[in-house]
C-alpha atoms as a PDB file:
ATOM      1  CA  UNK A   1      36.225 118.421 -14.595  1.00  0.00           C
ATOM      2  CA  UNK A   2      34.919 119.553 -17.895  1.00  0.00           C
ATOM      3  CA  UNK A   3      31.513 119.179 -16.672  1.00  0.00           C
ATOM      4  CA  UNK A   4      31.716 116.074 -15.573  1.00  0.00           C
ATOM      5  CA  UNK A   5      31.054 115.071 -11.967  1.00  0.00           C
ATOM      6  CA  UNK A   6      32.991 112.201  -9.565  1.00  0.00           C
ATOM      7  CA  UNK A   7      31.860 108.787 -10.548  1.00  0.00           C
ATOM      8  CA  UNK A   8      29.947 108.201  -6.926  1.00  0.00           C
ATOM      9  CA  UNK A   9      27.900 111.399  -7.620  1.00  0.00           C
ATOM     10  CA  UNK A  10      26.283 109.807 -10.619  1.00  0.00           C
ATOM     11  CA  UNK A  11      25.501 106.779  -8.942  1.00  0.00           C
ATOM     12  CA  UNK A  12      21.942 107.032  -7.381  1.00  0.00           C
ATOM     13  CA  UNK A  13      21.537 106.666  -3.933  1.00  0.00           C
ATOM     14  CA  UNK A  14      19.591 103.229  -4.428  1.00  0.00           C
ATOM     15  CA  UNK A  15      22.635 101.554  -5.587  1.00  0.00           C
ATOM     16  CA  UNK A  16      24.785 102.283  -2.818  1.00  0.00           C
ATOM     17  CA  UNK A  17      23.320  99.351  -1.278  1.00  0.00           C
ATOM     18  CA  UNK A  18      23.021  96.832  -3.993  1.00  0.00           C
ATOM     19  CA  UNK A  19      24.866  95.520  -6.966  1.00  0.00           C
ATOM     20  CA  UNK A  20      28.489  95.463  -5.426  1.00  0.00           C
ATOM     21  CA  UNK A  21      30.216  93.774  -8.401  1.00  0.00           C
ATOM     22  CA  UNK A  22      28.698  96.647 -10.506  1.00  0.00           C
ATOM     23  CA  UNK A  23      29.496  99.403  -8.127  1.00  0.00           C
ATOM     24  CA  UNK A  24      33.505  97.783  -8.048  1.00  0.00           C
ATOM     25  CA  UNK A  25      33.419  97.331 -11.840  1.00  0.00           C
ATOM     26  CA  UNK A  26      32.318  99.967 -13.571  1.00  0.00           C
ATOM     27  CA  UNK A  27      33.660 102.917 -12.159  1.00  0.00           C
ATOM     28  CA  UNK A  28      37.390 101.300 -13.182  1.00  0.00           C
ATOM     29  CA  UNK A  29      36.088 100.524 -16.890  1.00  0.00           C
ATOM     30  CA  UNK A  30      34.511 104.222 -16.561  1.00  0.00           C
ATOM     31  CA  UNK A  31      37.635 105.566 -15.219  1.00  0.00           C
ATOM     32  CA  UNK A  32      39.820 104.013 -17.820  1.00  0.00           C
ATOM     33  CA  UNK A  33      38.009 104.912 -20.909  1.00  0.00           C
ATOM     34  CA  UNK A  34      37.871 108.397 -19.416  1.00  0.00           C
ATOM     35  CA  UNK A  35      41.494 108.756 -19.305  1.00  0.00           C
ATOM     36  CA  UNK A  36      42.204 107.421 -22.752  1.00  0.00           C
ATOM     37  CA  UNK A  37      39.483 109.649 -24.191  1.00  0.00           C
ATOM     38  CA  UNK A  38      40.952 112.845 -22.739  1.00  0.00           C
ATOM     39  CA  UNK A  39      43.312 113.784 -25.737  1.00  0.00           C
ATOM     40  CA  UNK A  40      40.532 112.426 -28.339  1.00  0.00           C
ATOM     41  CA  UNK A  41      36.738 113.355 -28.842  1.00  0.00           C
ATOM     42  CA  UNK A  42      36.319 113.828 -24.874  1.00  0.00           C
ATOM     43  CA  UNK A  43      33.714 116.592 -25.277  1.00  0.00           C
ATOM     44  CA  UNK A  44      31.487 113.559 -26.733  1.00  0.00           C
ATOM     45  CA  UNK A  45      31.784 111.169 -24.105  1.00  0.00           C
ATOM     46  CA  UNK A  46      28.486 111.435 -22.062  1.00  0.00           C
ATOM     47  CA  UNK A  47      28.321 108.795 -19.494  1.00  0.00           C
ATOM     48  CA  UNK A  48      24.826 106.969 -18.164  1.00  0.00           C
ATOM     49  CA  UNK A  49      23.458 107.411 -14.392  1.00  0.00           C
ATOM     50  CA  UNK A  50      25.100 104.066 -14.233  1.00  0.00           C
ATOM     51  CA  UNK A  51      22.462 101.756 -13.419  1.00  0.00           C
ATOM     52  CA  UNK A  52      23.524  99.415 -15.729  1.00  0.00           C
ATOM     53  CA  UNK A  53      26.608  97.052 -15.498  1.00  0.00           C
ATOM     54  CA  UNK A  54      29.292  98.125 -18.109  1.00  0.00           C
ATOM     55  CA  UNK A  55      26.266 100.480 -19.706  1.00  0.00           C
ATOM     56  CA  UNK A  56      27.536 103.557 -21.416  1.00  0.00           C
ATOM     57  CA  UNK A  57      25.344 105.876 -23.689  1.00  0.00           C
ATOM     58  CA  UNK A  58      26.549 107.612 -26.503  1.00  0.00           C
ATOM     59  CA  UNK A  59      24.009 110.096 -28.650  1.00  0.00           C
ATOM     60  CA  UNK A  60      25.809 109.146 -31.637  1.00  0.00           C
ATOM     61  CA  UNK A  61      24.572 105.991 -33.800  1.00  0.00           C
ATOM     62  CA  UNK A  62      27.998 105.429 -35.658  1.00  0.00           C
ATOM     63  CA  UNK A  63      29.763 103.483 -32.309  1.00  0.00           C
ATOM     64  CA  UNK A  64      31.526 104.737 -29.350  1.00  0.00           C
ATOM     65  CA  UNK A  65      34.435 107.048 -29.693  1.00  0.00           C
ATOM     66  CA  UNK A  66      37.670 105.440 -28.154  1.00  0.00           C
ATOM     67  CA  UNK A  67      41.578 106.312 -27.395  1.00  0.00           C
ATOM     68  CA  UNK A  68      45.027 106.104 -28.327  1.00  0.00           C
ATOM     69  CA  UNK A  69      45.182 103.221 -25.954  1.00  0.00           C
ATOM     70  CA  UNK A  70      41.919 101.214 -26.527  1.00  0.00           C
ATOM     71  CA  UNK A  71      43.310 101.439 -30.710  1.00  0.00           C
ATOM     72  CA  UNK A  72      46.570  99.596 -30.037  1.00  0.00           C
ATOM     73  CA  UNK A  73      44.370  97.113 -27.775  1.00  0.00           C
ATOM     74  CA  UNK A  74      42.265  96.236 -30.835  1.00  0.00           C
ATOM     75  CA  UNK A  75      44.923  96.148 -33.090  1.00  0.00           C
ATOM     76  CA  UNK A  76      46.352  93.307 -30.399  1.00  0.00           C
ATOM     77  CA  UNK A  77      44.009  91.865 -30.238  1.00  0.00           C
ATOM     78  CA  UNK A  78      43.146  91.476 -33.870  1.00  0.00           C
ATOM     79  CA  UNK A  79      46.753  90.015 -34.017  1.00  0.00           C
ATOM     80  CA  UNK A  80      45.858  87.518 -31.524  1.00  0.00           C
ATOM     81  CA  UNK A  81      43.420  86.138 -32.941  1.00  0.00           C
ATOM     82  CA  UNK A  82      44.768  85.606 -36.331  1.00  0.00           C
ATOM     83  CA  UNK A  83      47.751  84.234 -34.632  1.00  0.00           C
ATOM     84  CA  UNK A  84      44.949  81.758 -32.790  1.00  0.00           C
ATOM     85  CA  UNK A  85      43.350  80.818 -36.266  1.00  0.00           C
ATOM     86  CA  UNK A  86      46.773  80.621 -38.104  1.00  0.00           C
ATOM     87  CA  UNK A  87      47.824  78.262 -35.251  1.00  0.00           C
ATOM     88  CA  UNK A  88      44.774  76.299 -35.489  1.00  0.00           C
ATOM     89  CA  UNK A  89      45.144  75.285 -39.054  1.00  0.00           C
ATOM     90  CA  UNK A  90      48.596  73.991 -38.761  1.00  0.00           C
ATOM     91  CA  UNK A  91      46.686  71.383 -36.250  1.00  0.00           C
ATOM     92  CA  UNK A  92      44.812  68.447 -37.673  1.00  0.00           C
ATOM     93  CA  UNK A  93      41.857  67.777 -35.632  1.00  0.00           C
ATOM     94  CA  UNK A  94      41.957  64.649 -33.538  1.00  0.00           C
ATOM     95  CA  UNK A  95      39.182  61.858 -34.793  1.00  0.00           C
ATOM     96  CA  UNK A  96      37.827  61.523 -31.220  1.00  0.00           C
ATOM     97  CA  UNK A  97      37.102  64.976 -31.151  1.00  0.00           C
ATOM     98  CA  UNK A  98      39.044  65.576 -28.510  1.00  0.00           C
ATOM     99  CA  UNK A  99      42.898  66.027 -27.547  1.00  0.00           C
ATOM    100  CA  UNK A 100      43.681  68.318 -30.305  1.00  0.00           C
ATOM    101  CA  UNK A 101      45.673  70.492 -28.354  1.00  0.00           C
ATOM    102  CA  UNK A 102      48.629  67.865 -27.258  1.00  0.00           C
ATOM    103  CA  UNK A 103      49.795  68.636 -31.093  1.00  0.00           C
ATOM    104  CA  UNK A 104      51.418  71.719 -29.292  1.00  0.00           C
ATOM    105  CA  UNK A 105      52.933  69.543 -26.350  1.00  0.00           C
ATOM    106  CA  UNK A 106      49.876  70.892 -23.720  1.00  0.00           C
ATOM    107  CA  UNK A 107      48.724  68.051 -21.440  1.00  0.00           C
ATOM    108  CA  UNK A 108      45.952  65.519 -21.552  1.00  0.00           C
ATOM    109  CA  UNK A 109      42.707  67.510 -19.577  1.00  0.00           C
ATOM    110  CA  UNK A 110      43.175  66.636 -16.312  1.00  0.00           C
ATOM    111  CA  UNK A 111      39.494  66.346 -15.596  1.00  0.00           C
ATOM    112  CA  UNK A 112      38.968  63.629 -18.275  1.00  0.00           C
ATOM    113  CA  UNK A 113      42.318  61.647 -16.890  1.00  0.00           C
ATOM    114  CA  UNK A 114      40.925  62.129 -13.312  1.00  0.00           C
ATOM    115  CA  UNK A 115      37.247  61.895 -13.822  1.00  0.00           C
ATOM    116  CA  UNK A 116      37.067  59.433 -17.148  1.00  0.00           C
ATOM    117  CA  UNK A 117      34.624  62.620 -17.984  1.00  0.00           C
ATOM    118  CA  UNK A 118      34.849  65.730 -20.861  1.00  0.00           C
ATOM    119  CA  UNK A 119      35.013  69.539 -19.108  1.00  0.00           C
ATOM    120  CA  UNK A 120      33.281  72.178 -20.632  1.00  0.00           C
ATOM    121  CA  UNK A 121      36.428  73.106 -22.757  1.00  0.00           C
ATOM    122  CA  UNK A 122      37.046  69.640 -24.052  1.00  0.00           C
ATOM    123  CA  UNK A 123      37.079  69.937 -27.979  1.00  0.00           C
ATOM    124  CA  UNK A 124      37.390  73.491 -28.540  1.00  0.00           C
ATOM    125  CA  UNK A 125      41.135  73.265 -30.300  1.00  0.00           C
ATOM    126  CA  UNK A 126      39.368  70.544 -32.461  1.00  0.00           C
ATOM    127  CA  UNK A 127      36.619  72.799 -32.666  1.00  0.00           C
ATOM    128  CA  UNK A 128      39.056  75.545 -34.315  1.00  0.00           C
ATOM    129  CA  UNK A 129      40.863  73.620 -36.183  1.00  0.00           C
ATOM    130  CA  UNK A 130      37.469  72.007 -38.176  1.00  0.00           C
ATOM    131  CA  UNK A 131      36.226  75.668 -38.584  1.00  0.00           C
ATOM    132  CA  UNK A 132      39.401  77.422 -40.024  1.00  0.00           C
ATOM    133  CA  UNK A 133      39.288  74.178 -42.511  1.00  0.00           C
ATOM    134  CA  UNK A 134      35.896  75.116 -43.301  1.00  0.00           C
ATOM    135  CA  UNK A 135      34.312  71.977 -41.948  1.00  0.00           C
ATOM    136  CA  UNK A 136      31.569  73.916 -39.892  1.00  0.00           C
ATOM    137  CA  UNK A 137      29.096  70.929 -39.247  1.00  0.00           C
ATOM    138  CA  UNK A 138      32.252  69.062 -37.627  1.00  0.00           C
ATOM    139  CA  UNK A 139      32.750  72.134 -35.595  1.00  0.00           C
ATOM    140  CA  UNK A 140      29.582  72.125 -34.193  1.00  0.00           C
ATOM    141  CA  UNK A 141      29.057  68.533 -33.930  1.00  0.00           C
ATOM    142  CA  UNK A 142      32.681  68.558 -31.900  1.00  0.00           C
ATOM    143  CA  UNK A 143      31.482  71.416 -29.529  1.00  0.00           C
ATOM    144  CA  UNK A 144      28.724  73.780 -30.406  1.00  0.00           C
ATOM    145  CA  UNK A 145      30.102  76.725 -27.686  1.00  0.00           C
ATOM    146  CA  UNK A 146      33.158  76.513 -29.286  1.00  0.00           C
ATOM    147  CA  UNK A 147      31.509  77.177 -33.022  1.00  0.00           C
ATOM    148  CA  UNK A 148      29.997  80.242 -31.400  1.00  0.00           C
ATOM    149  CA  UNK A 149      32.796  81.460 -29.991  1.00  0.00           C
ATOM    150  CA  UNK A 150      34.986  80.966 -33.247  1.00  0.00           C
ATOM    151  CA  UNK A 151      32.247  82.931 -35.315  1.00  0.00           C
ATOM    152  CA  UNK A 152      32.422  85.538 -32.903  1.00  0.00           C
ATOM    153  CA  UNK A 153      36.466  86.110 -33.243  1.00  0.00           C
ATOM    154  CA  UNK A 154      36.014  85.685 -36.861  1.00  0.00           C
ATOM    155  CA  UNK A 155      33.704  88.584 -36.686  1.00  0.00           C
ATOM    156  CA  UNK A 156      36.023  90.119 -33.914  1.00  0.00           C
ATOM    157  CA  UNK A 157      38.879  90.555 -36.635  1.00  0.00           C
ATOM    158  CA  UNK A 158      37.198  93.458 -39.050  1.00  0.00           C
ATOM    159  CA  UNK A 159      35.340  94.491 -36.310  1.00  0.00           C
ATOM    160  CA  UNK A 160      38.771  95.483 -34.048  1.00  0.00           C
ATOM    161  CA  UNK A 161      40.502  96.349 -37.424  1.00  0.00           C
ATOM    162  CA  UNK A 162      37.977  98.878 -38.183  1.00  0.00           C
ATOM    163  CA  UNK A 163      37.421  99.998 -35.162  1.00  0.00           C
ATOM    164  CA  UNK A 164      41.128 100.700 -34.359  1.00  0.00           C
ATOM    165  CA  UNK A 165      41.565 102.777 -37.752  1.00  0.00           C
ATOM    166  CA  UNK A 166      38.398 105.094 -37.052  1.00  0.00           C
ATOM    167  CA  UNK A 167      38.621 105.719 -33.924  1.00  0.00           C
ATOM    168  CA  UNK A 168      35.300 104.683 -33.168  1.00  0.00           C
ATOM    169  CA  UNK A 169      33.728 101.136 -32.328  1.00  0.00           C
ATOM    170  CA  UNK A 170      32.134  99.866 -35.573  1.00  0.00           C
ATOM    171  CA  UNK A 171      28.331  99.491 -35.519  1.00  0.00           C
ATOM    172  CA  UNK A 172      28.100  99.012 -31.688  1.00  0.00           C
ATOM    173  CA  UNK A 173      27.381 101.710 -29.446  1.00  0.00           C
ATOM    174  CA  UNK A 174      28.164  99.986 -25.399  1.00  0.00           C
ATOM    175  CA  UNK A 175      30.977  97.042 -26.543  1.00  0.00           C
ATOM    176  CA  UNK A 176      31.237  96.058 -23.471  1.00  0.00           C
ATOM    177  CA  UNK A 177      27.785  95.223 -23.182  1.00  0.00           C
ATOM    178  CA  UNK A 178      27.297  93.421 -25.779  1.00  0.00           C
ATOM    179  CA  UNK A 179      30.432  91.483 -25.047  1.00  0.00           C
ATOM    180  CA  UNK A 180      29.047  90.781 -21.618  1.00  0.00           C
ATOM    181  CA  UNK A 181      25.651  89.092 -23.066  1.00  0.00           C
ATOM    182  CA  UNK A 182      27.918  87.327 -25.475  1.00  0.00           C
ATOM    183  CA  UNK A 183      30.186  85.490 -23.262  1.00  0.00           C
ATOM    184  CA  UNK A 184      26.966  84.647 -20.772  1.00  0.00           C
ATOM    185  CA  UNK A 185      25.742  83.090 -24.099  1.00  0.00           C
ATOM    186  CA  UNK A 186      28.452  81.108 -24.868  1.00  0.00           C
ATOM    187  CA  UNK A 187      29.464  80.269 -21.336  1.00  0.00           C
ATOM    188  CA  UNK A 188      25.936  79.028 -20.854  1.00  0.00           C
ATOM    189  CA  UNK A 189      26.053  76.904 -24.269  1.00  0.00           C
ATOM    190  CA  UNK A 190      29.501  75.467 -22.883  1.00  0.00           C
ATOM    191  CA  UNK A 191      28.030  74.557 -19.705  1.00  0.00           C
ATOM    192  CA  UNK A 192      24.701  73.070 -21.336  1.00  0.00           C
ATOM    193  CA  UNK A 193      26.757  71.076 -24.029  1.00  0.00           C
ATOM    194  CA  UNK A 194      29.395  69.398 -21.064  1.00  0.00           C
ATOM    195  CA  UNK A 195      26.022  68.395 -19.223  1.00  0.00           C
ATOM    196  CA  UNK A 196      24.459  66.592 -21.856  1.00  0.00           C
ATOM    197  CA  UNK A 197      28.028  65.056 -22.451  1.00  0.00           C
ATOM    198  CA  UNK A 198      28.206  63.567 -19.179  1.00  0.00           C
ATOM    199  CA  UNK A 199      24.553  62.391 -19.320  1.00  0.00           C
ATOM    200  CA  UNK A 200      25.307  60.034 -22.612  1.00  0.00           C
ATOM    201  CA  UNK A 201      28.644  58.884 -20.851  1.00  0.00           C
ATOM    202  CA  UNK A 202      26.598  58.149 -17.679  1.00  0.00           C
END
């Protein structure tokens, strides 16, 4: 076991009673990094009591070391998204700041043909499509989550890039953390910005 114990032995006894999702969740995403740190920098890998959702602690200060595996997921990922921001400049956003996406042959939102109303997601393609042209006021005015969120894979590109070649997560110590907080963020900012659309179309 190399020293390391079974993942319910680390869990204090407190926990066993509370915090379900966390008690389902992280032992997989423990699990899994395990496994795909076994044939690289293993001996380094000191999980937390795991009182935290998705909280890992490393004593290093120069990011997390990961896998074979987790490497080609970055580099995927990193392909993704320029795919996603390639795609979005070929796309010329839509004046109503909306409906962007039919350029591809997707659907009208069905919540705005149903309900007359925007959903949370409405003008993030036209979102994407102002940003990759530079037009970052647009962006924002078109859907402010969406500006976040295309920042974020912006910064997500190096960030996997380098990550993937080191072998270590760049400048971030628990990723999945921080990615946690992030999405909350800009799921909460999404969520905020549909409310005060429906207000003004009340």
């Amino acid at each position: 076991m190399n020293g390391l114990e079974p993942i319910d032995r680390q869990i204090s006894p407190r926990f066993h009673t509370a915090d379900r999702f966390s008690l389902r969740i992280e032992p997989t995403i423990d699990r899994f990094f395990r496994h795909d740190l076994a044939a690289n920098d293993f001996q380094k890998y000191q999980p937390h009591d795991s009182h935290h959702l998705f909280m890992t602690e490393f004593p290093q200060t120069n990011g997390a070391p990961i896998g074979g595996v987790t490497r080609v997921l970055l580099l995927g990922w990193a392909l993704f998204l320029l795919s996603g921001f390639a795609l979005a400049r070929t796309l010329d956003p839509d004046p109503r700041g909306f409906g962007t996406h039919q350029q591809v042959g997707l659907p009208e939102c069905s919540i705005r043909v149903m309900f007359s109303q925007p959903c949370p997601g409405c003008g993030m393609t036209t979102c994407f499509s102002h940003f990759v042209r530079g037009e970052f006021v647009a962006a924002g005015r078109v859907n402010p989550a969406g500006l976040l969120l295309a920042t974020l894979c912006t910064v997500m590109i190096p960030w996997s890039l380098l990550s993937a070649a080191r072998g270590r997560t760049w400048l971030v110590d628990e990723p999945l953390s921080l990615l946690t907080i992030l999405v909350v963020i800009i799921g909460v900012l999404a969520v905020g910005t549909w409310m005060v659309a429906i207000w003004r179309n009340a």
